[in-house]
Protein backbone atom coordinates (compact mmCIF):
# COMPACT_ATOMS: atom_id res chain seq x y z
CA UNK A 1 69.94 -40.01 75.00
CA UNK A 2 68.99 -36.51 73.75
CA UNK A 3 69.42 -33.68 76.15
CA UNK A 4 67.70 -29.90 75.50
CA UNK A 5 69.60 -27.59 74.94
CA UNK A 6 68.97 -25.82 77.91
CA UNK A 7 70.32 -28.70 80.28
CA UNK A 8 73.02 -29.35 78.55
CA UNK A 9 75.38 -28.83 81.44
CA UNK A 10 73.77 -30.67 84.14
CA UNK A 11 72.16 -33.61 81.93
CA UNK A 12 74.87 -34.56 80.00
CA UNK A 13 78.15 -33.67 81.89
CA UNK A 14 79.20 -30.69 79.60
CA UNK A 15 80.22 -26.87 81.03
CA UNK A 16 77.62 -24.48 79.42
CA UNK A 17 79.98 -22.69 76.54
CA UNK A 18 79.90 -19.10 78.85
CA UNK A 19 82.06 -21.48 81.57
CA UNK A 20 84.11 -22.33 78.97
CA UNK A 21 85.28 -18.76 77.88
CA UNK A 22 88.16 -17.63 79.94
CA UNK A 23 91.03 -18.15 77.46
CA UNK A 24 90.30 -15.60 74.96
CA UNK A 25 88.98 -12.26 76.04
CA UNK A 26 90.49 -9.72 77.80
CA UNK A 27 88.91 -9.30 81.62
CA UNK A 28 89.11 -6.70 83.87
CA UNK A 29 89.07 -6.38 87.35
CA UNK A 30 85.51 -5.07 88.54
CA UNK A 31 85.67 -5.79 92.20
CA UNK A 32 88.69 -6.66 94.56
CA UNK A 33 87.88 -8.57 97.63
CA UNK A 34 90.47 -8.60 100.83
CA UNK A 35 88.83 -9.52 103.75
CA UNK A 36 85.44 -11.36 104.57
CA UNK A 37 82.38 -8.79 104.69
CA UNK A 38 83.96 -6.22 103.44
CA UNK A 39 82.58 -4.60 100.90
CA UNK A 40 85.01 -4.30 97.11
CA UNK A 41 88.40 -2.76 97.95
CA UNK A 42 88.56 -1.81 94.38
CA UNK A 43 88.56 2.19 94.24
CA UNK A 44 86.93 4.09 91.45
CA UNK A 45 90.17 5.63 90.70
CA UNK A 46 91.45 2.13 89.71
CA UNK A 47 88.19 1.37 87.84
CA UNK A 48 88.87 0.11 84.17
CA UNK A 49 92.74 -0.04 84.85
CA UNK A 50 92.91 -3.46 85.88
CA UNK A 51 92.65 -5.98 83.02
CA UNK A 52 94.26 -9.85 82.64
CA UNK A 53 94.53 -12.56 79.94
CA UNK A 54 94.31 -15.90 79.80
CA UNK A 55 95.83 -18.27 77.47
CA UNK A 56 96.37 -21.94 77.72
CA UNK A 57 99.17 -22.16 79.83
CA UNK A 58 99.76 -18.57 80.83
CA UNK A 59 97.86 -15.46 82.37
CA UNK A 60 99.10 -11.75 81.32
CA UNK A 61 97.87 -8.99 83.85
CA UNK A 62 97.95 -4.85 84.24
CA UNK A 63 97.37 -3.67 87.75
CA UNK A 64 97.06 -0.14 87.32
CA UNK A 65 100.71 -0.04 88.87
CA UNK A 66 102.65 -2.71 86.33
CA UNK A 67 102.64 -5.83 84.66
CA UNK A 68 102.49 -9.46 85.53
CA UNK A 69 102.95 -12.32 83.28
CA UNK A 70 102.25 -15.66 84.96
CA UNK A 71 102.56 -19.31 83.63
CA UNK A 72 100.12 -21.52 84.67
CA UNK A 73 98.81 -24.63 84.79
CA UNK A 74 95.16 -25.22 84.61
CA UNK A 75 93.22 -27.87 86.47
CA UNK A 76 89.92 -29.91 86.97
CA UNK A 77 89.57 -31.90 89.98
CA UNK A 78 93.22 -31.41 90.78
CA UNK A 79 94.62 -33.06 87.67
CA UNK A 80 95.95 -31.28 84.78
CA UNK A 81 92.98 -29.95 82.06
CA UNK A 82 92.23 -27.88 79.23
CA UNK A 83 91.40 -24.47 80.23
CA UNK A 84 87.76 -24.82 78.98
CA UNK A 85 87.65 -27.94 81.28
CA UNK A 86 89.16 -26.64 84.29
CA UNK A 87 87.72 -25.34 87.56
CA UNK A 88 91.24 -23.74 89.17
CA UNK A 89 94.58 -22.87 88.20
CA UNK A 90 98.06 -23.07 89.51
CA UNK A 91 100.96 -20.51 89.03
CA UNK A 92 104.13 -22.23 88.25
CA UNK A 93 106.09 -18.89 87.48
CA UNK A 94 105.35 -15.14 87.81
CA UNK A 95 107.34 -11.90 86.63
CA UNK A 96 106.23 -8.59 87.65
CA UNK A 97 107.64 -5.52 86.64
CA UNK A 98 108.36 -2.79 88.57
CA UNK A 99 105.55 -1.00 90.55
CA UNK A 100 105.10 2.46 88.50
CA UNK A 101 103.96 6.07 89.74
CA UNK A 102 100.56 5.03 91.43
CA UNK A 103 98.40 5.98 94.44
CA UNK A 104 97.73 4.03 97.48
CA UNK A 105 94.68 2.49 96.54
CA UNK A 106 96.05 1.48 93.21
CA UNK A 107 99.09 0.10 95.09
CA UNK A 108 96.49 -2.08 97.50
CA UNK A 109 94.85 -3.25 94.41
CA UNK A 110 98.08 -4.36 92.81
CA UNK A 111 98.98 -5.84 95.88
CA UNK A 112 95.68 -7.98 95.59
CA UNK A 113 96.30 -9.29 92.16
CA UNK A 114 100.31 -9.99 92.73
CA UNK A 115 99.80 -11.68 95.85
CA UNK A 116 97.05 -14.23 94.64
CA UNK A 117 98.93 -15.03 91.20
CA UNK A 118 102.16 -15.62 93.47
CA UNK A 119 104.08 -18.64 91.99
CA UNK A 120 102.81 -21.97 93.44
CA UNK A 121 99.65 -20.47 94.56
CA UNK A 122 96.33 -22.41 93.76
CA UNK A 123 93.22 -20.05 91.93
CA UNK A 124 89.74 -21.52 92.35
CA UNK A 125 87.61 -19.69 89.21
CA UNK A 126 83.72 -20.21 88.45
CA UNK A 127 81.66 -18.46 85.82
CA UNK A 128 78.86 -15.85 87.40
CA UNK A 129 77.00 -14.71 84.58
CA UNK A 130 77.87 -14.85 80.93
CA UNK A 131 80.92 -12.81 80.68
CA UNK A 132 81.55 -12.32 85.07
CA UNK A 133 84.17 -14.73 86.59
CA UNK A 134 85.43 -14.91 89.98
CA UNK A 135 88.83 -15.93 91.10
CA UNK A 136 89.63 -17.29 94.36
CA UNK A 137 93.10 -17.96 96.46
CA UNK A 138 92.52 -21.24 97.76
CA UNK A 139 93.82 -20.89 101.39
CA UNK A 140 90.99 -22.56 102.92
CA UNK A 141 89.99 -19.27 104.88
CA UNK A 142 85.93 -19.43 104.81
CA UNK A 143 86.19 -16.19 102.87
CA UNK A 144 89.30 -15.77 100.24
CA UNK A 145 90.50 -13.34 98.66
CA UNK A 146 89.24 -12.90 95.69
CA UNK A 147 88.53 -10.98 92.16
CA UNK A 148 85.32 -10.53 90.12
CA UNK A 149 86.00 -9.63 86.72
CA UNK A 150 84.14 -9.23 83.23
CA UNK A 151 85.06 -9.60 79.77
CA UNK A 152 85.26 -6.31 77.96
């Protein structure tokens, strides 16, 4: 069977190489989501300060107010997967350091990103657009919390 190139992802069971891109580059944080219908909780002030990491078992983060390093397994389907392969993650361990001088909406914001890569919480991620991902908590609300970032 020959599939074009184009279909690819659909016609022969492969992710399109942009969903296959989030170990590597460095993302940051372009919108912050809270609650449903409300509209990003990410300030301009915070803009740009936000950035993570992901490698194959670990995620490295800066909120704008400190540092997280996370290990994590990835997942497809629920089982255990390559990172290229997988459609969620799950923190097994997370250090943060101490919150640093930073305003409110910074704080809220690194609240956000501290609470969703909480050890033993569950991330749901899909690819937007080459280069956007979203990250969602998977607590079965209709709307989760969630990120949108983009590789810089």
């Amino acid at each position: 069977m020959v599939c074009a190139a184009g279909l690819v992802a659909t016609a022969c069971g492969e992710r399109p190489q942009a969903e296959a891109a989030i170990v590597g580059p460095t993302w940051t944080v372009t919108d912050a989501y809270r609650e449903p219908g409300a509209p990003s909780a990410l300030p301009p002030t915070v803009a740009g300060s936000v950035t993570m990491s992901f490698g194959e078992s670990s995620v490295t983060a800066t909120t704008g107010c400190g540092q997280l390093q996370a290990v994590v397994t990835f997942v497809d389907a629920g089982k255990p997967a390559r990172a290229q392969d997988a459609d969620a993650l799950t923190v097994e361990d997370a250090e943060l350091s101490e919150a640093g001088d930073c305003d409110d909406s910074a704080r809220r914001v690194h609240s956000l990103v501290t609470e969703m890569f909480a050890a033993g919480e569950t991330l749901d991620f899909s690819p937007q657009t080459h280069g956007e991902l979203l990250i969602s908590m998977t607590t079965h609300a209709v709307d989760n919390p969630s990120l949108r970032l983009a590789t810089l």
